[in-house]
N, C-alpha and C. Protein backbone atom coordinates (compact mmCIF):
# COMPACT_ATOMS: atom_id res chain seq x y z
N UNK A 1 0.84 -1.19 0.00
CA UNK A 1 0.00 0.00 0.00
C UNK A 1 0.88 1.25 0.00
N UNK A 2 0.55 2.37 -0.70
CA UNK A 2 1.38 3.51 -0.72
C UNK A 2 0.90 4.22 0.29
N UNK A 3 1.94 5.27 0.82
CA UNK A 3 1.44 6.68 1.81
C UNK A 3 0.30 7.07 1.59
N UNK A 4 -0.09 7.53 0.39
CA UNK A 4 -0.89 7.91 0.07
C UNK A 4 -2.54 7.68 0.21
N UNK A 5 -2.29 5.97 -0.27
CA UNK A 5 -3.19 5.52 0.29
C UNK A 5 -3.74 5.29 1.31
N UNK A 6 -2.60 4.77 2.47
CA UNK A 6 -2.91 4.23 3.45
C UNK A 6 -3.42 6.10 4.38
N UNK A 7 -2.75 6.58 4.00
CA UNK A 7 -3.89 8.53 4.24
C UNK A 7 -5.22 8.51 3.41
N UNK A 8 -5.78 7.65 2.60
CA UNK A 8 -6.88 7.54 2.56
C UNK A 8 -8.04 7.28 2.99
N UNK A 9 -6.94 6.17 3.79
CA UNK A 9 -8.06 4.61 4.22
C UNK A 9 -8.43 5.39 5.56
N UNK A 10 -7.10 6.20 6.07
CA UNK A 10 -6.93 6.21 7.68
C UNK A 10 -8.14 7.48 7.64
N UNK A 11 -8.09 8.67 6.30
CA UNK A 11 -9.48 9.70 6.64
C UNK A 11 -10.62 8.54 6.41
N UNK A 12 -10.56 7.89 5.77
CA UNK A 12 -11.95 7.16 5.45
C UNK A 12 -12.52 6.70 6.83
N UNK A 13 -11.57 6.03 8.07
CA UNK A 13 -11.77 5.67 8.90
C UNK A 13 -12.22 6.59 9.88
N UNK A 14 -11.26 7.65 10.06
CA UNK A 14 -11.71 8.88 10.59
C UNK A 14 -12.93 9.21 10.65
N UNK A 15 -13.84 9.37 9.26
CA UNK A 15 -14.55 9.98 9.03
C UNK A 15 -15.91 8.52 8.99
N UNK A 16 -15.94 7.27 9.65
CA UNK A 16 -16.80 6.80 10.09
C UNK A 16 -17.38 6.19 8.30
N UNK A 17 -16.46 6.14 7.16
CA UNK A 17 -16.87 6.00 5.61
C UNK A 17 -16.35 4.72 5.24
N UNK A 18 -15.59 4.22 5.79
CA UNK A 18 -14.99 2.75 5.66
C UNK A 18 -15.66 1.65 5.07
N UNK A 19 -15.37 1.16 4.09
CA UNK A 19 -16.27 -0.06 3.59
C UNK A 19 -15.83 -0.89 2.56
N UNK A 20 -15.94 -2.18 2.65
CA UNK A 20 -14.82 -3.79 2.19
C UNK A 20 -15.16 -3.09 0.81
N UNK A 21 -15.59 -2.50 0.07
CA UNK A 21 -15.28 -1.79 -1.37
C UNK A 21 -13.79 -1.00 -1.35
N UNK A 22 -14.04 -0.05 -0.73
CA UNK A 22 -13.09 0.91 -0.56
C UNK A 22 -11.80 0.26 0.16
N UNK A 23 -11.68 -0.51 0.85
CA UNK A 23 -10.81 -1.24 1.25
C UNK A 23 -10.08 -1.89 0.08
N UNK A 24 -10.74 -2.87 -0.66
CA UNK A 24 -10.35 -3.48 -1.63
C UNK A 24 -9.67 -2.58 -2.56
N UNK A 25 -10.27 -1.38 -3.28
CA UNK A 25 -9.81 -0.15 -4.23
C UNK A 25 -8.41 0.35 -3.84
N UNK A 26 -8.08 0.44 -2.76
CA UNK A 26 -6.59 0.43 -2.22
C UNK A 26 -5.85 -0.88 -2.03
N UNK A 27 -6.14 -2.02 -2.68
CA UNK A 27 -5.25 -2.88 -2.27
C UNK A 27 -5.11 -3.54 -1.11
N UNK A 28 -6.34 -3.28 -0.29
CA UNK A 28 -5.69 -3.93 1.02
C UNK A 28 -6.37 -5.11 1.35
N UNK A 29 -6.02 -6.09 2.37
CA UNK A 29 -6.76 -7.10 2.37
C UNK A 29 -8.55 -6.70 3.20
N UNK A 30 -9.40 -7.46 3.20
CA UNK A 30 -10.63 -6.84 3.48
C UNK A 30 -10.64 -6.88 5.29
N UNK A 31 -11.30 -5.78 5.65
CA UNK A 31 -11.27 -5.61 7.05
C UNK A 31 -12.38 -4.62 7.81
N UNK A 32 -12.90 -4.94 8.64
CA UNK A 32 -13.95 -3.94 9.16
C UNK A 32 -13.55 -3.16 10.61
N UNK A 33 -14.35 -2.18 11.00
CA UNK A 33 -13.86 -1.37 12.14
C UNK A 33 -15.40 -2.19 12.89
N UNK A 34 -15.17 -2.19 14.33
CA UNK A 34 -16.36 -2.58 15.11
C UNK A 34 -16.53 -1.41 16.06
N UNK A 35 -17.77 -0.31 16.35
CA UNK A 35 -17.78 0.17 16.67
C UNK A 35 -16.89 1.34 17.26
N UNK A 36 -16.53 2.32 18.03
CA UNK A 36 -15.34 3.48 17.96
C UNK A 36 -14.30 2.66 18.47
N UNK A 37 -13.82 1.25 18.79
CA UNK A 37 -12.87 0.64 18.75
C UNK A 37 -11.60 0.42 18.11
N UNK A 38 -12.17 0.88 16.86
CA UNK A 38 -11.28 0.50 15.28
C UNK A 38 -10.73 -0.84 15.24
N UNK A 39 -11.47 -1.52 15.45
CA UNK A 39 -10.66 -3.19 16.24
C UNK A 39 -11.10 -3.64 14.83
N UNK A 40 -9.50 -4.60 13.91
CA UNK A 40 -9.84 -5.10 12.51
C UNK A 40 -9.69 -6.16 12.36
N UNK A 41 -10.56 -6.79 11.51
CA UNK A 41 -10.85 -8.29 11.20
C UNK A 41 -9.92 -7.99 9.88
N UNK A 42 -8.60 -8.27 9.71
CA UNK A 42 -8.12 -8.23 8.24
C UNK A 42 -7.55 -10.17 7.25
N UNK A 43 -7.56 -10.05 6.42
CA UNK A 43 -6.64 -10.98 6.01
C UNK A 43 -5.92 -10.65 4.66
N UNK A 44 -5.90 -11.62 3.74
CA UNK A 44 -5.63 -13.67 4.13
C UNK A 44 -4.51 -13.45 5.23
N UNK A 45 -4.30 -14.33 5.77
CA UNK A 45 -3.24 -14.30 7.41
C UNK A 45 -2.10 -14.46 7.16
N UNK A 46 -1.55 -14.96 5.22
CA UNK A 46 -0.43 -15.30 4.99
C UNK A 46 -0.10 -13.24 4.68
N UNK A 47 -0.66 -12.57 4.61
CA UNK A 47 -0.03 -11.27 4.11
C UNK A 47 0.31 -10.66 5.37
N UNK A 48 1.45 -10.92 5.82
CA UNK A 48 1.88 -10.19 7.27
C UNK A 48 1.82 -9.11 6.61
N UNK A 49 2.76 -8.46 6.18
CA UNK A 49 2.83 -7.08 5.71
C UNK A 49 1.35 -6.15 5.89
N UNK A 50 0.52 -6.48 5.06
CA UNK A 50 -0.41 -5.89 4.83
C UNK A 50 -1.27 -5.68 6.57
N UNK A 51 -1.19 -7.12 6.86
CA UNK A 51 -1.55 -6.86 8.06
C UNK A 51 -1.44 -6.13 9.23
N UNK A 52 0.04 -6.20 9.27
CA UNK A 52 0.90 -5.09 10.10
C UNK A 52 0.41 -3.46 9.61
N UNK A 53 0.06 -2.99 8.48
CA UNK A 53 -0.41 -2.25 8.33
C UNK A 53 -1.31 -1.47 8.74
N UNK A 54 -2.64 -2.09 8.56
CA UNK A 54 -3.89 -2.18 8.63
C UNK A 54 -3.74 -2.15 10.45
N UNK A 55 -2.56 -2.92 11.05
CA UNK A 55 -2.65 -2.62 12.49
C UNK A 55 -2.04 -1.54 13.16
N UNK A 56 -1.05 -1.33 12.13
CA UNK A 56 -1.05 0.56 12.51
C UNK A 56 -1.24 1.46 12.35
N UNK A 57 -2.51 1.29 11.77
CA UNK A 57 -3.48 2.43 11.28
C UNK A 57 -4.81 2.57 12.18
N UNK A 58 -4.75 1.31 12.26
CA UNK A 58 -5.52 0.83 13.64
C UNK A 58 -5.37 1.68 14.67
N UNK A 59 -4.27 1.76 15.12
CA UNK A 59 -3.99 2.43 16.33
C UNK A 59 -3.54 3.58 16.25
N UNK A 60 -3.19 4.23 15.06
CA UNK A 60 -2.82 5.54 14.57
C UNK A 60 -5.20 6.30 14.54
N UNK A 61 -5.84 6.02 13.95
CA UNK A 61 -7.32 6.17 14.59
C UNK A 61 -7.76 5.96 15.91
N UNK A 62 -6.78 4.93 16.87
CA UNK A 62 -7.46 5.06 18.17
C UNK A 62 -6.98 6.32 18.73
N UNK A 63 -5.95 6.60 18.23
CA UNK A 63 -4.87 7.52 19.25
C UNK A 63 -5.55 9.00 18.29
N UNK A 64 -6.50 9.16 17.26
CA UNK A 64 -6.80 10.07 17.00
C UNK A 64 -8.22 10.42 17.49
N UNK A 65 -8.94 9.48 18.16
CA UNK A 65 -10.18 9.44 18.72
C UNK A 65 -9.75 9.66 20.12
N UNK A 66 -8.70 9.31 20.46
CA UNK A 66 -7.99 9.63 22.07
C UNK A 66 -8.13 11.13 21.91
N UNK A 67 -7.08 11.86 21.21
CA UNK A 67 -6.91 13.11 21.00
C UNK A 67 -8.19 13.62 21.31
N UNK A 68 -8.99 13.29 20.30
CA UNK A 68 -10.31 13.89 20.36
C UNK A 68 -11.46 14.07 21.12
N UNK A 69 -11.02 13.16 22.04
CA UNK A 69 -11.64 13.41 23.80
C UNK A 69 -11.13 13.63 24.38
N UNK A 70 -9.83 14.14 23.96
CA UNK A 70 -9.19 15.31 25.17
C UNK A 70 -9.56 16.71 24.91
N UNK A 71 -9.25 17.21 23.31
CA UNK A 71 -10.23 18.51 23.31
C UNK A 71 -12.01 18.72 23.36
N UNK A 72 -12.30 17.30 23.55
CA UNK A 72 -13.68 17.67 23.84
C UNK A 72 -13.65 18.39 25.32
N UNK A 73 -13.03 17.62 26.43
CA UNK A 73 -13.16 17.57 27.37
C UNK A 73 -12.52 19.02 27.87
N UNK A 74 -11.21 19.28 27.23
CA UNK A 74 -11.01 20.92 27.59
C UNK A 74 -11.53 22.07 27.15
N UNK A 75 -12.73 21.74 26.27
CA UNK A 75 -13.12 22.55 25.23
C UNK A 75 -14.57 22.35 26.53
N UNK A 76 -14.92 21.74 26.87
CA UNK A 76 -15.57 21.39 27.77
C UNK A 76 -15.44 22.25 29.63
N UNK A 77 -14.74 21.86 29.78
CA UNK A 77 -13.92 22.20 31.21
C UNK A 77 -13.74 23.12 31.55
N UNK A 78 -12.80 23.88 30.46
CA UNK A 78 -12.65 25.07 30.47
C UNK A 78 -13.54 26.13 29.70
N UNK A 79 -14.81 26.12 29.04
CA UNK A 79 -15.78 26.60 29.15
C UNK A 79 -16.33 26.74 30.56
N UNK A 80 -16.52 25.59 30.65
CA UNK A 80 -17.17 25.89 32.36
C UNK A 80 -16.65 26.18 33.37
N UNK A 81 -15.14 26.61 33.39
CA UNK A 81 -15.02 27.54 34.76
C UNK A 81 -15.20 28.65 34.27
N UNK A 82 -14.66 28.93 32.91
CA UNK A 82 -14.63 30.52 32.60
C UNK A 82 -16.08 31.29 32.68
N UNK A 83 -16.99 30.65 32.50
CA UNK A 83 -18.38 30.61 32.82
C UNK A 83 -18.73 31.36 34.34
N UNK A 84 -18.43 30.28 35.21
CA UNK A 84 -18.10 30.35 36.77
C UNK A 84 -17.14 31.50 37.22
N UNK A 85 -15.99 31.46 36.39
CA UNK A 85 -15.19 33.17 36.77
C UNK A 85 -15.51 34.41 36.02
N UNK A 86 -16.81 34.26 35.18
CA UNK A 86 -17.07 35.31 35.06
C UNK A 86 -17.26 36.42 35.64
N UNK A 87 -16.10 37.88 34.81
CA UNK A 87 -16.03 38.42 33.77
C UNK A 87 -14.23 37.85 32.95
N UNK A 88 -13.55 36.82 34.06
CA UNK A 88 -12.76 36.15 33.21
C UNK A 88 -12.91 36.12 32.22
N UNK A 89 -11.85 36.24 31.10
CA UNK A 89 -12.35 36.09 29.52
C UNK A 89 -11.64 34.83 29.12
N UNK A 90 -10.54 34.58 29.77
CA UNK A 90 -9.77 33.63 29.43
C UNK A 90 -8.80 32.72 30.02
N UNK A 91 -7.46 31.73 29.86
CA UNK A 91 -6.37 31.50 31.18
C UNK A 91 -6.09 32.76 31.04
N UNK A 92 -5.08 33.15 30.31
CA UNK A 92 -4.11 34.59 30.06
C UNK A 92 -5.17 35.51 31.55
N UNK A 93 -6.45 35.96 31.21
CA UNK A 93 -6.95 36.63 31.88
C UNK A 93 -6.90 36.35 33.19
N UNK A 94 -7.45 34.93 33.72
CA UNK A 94 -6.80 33.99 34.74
C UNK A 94 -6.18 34.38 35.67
N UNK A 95 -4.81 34.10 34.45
CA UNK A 95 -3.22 34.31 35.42
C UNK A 95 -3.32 35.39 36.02
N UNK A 96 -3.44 36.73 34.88
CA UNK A 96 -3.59 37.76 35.15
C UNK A 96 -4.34 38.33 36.96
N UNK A 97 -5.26 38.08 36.59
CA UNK A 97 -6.32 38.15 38.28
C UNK A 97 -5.45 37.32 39.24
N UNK A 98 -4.80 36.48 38.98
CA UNK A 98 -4.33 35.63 40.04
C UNK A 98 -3.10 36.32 40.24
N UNK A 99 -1.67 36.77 39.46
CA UNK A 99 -0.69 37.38 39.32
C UNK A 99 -0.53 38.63 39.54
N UNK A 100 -1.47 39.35 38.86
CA UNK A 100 -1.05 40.83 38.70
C UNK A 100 -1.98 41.96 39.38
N UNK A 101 -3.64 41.23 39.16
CA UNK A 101 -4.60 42.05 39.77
C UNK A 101 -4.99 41.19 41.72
N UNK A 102 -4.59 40.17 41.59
CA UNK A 102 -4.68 39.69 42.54
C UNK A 102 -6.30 40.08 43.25
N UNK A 103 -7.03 39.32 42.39
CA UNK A 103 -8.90 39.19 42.51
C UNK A 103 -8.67 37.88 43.10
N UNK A 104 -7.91 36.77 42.52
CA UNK A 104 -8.76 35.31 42.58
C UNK A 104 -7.56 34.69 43.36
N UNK A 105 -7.44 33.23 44.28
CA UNK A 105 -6.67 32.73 44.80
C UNK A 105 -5.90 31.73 44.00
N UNK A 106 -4.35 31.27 43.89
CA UNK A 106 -3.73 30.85 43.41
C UNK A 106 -4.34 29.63 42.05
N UNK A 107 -4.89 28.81 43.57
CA UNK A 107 -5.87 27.74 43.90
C UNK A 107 -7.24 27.91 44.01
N UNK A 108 -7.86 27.58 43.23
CA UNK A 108 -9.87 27.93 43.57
C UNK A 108 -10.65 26.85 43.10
N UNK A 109 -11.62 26.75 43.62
CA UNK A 109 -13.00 26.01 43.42
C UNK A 109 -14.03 27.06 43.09
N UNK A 110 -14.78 26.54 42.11
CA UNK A 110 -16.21 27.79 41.31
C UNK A 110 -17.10 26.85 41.99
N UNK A 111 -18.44 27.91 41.98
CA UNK A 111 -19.89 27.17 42.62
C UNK A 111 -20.17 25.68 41.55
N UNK A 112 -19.79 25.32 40.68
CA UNK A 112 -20.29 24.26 40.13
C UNK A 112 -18.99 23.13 40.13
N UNK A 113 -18.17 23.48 41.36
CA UNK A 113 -17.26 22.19 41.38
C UNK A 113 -16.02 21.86 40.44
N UNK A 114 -15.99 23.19 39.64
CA UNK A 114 -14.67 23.25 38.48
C UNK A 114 -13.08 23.71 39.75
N UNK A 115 -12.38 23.38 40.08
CA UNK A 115 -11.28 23.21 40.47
C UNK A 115 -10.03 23.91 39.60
N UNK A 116 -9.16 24.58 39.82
CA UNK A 116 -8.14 25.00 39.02
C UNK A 116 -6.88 25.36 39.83
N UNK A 117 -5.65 24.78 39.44
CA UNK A 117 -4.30 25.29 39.78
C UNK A 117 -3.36 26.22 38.79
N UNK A 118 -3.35 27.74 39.22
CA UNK A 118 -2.51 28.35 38.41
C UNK A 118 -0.98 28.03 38.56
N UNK A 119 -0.13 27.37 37.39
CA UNK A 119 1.53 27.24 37.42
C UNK A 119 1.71 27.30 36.18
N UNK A 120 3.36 28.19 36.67
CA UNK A 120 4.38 28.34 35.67
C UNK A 120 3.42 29.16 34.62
N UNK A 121 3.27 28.88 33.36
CA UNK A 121 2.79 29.52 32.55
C UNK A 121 1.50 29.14 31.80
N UNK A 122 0.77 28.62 33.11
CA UNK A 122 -0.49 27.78 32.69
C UNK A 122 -1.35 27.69 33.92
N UNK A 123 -2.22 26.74 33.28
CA UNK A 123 -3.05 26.29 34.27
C UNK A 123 -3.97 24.73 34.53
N UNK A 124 -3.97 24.36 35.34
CA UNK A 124 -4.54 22.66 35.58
C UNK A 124 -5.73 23.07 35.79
N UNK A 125 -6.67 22.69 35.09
CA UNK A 125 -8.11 22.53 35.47
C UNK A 125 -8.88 21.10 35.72
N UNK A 126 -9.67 20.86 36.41
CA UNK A 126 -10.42 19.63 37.17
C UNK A 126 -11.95 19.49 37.28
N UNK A 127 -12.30 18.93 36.65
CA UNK A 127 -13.73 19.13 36.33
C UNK A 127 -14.69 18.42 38.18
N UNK A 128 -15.54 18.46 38.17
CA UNK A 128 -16.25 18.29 39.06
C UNK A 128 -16.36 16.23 39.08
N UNK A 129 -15.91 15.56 37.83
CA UNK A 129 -16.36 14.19 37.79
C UNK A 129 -14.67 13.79 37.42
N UNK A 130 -13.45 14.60 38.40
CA UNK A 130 -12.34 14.01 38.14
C UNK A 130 -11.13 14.67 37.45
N UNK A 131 -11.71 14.46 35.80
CA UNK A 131 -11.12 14.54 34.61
C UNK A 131 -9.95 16.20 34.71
N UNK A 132 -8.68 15.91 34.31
CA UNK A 132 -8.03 16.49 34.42
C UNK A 132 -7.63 17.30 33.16
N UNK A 133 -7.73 18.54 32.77
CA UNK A 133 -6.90 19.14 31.17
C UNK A 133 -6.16 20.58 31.96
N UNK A 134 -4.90 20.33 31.10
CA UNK A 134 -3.74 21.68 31.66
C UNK A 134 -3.40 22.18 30.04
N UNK A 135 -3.31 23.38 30.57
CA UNK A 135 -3.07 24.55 29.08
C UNK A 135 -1.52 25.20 29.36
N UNK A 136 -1.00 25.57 28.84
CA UNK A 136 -0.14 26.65 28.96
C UNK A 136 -0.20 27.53 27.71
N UNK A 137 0.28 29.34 28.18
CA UNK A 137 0.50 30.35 27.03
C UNK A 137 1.80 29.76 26.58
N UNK A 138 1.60 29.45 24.98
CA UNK A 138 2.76 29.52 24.67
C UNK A 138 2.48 30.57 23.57
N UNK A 139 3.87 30.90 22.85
CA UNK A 139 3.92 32.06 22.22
C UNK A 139 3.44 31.33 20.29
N UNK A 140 2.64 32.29 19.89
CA UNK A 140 2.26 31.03 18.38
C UNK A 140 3.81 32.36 17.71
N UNK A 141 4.29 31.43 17.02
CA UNK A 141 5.49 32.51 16.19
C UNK A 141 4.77 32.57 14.99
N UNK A 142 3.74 32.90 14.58
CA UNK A 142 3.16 33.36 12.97
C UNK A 142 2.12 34.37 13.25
N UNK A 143 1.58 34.32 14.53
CA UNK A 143 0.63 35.38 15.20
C UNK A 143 1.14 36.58 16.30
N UNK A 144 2.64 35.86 16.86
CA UNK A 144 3.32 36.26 17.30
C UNK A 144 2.45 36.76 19.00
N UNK A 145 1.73 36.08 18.90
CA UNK A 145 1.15 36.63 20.48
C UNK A 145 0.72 34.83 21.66
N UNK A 146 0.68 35.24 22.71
CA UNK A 146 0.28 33.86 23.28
C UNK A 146 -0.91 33.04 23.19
N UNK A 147 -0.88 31.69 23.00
CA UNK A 147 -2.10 30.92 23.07
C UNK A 147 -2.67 29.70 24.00
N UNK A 148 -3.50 29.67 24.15
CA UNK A 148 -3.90 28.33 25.13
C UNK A 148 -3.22 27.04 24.62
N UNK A 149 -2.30 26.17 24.42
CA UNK A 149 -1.81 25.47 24.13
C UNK A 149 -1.51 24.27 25.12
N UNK A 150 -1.72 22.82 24.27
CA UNK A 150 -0.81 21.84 24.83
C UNK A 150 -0.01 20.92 24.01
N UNK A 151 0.45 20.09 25.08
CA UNK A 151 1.47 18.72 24.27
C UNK A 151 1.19 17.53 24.35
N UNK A 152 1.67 16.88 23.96
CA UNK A 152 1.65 15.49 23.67
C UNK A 152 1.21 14.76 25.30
N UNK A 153 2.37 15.23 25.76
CA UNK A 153 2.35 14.82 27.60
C UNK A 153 1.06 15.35 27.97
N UNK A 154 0.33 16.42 27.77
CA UNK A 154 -0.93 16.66 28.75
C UNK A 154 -1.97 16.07 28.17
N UNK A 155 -1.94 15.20 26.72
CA UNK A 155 -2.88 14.89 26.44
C UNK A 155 -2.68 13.52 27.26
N UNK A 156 -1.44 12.68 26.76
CA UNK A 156 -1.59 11.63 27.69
C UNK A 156 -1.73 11.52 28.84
N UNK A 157 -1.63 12.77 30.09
CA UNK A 157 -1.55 13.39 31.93
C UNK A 157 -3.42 12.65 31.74
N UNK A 158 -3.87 12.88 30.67
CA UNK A 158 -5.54 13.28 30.37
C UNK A 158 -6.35 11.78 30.38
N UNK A 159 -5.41 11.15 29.36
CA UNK A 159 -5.94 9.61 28.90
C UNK A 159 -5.80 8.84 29.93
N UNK A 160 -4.40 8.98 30.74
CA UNK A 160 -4.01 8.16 32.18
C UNK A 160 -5.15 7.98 33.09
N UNK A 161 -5.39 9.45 33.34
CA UNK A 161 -6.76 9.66 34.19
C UNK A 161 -8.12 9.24 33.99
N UNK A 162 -8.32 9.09 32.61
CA UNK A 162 -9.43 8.54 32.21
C UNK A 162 -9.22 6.93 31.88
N UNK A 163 -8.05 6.16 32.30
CA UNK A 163 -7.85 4.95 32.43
C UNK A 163 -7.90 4.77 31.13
N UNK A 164 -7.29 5.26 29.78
CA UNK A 164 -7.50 5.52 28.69
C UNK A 164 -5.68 5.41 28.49
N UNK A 165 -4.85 4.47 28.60
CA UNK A 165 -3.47 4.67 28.68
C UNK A 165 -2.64 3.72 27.55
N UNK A 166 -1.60 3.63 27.50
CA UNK A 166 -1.22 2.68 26.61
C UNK A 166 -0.85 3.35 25.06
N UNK A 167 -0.94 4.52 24.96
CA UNK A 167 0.01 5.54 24.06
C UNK A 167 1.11 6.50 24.08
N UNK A 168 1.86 6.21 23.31
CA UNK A 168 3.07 6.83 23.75
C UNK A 168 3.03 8.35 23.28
N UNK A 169 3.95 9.30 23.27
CA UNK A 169 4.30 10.20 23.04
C UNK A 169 3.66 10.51 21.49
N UNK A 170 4.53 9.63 20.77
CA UNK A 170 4.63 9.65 19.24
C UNK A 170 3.27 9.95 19.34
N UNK A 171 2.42 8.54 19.25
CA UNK A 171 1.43 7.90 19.19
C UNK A 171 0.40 9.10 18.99
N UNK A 172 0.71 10.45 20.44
CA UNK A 172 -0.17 11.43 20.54
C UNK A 172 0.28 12.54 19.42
N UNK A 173 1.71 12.68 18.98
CA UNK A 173 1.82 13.14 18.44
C UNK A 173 1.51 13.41 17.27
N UNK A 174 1.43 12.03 16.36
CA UNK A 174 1.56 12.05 15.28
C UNK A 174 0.01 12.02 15.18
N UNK A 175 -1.33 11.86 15.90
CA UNK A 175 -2.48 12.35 16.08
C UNK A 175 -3.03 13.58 15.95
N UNK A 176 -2.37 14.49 16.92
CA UNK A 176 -2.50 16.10 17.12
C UNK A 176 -2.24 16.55 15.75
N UNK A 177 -1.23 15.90 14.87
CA UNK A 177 -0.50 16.47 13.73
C UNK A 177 -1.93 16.08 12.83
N UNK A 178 -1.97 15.25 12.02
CA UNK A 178 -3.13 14.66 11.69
C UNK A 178 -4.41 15.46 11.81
N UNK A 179 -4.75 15.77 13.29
CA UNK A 179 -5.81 16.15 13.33
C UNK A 179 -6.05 17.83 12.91
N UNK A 180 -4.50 18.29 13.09
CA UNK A 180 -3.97 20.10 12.75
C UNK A 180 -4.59 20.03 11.15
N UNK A 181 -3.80 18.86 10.56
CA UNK A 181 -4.03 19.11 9.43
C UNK A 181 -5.37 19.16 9.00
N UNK A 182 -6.26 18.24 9.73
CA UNK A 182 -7.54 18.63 9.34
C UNK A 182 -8.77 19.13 9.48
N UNK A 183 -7.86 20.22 10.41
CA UNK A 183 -8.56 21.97 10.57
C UNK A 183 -9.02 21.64 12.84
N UNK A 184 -9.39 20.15 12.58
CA UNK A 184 -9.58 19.99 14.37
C UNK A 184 -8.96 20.38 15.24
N UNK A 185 -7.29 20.84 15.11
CA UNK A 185 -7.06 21.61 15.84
C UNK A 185 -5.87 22.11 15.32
N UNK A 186 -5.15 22.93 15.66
CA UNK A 186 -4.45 24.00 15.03
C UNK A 186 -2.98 23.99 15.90
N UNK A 187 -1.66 23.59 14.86
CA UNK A 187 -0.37 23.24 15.13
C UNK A 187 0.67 24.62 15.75
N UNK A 188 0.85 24.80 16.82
CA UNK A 188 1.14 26.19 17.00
C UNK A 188 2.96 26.16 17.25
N UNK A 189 3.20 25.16 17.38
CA UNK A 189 4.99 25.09 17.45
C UNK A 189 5.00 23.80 16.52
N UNK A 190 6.01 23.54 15.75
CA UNK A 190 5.30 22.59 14.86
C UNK A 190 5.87 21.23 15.56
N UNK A 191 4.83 19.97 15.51
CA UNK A 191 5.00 18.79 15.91
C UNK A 191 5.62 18.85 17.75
N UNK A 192 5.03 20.06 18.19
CA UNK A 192 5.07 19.90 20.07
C UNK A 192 3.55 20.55 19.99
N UNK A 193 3.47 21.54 19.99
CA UNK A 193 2.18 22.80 20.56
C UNK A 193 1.22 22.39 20.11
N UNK A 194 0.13 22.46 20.60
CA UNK A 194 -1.06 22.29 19.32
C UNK A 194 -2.00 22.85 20.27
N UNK A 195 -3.36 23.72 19.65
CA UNK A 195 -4.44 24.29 20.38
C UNK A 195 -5.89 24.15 19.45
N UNK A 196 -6.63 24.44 20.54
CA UNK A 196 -8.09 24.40 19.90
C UNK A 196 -8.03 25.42 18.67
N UNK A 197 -8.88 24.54 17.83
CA UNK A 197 -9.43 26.17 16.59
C UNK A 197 -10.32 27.02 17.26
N UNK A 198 -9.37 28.49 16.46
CA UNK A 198 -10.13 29.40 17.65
C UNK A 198 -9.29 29.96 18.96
N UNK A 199 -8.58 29.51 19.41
CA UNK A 199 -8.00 29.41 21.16
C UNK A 199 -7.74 30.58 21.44
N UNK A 200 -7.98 31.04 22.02
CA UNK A 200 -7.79 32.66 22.47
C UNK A 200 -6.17 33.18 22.86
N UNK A 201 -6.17 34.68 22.09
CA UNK A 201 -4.82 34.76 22.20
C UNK A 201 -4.58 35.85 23.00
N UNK A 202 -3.62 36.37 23.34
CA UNK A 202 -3.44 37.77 23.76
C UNK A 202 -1.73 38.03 23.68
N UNK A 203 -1.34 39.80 24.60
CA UNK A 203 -0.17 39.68 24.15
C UNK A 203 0.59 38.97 24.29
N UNK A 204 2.19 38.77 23.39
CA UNK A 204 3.56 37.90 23.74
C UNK A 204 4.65 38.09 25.11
């Protein structure tokens, strides 16, 4: 199977379009996804190659459906404290109140159970049912100002917690990348940073 293809199969999968036609049209042996698992029935059993394939593509879609419940969940989370610290607009704003205007405590709990630790150049937020997502400003160099950003490591800090483990670094990486490219979220240092589309910026 070429690059090319196998970036076919893997949006096809992505995108929930997968089917023993389209499988076949690329060359590959026939195989189905079972529910958001991506778990594949492939053969004939003599084509290791192909197989090995098809199994790391496998897990190149789990680790992009991983990704993708981590920005649900901070896209999530952090809506709802900023909600709760309203007239907060943002972290940046955050820090700010916590650092400079000194309104809010380092450390806080909002009336609906959202939890947050301001550090270093970020912040840990904690939803009321556990779930953990941390941001930091980093600087985007093409906008040249700071953004809500994370890495590879906070997505996996994320999956651990949700007993969701068993991916490495790469694994998240080469996901986030993937998913930049296709507009889900947006590459801000290339192949480390990555942030929501959209993510709020302010100055550098």
């Amino acid at each position: 199977m070429t690059a090319s293809a196998s970036s076919k199969v893997l949006a096809w999968i992505v995108s929930g379009a997968l089917s023993w036609a389209r499988l076949a049209d690329v060359q590959c042996p026939a195989g189905i996804i079972r529910g958001g698992d991506a778990e594949f029935v492939v053969g004939p059993p003599d084509d290791v190659g192909r197989t090995l394939m098809l199994g790391r593509m496998a897990r190149e879609v789990s680790s992009v459906e991983a990704v993708l419940r981590f920005a649900a969940a901070l896209r999530e989370i952090r809506g709802r404290l900023l909600a709760d610290l309203f007239p907060v607009a943002d972290i940046a704003d955050l820090l700010a109140a916590v650092r400079s205007r000194g309104e809010l405590p380092r450390e806080g709990a909002t009336r609906s159970g959202i939890e947050y630790t301001v550090h270093g150049a970020g912040c840990l937020i904690i939803s009321s049912d556990g779930r953990e997502v941390d941001v930091d400003l980093v600087t985007d160099p093409v906008l040249g100002c700071e953004v809500e950003a994370f890495d590879a490591w906070r997505v996996r800090w994320f999956l651990d917690e949700a007993a969701d483990d068993g991916y490495s670094n790469e694994d998240i990486g080469v996901a986030c990348t993937h998913l930049a490219g296709e507009g889900h979220l947006r590459e801000v240092v290339e192949g480390r940073w990555f942030a929501l589309p959209g993510a709020p910026s302010g100055p550098a």
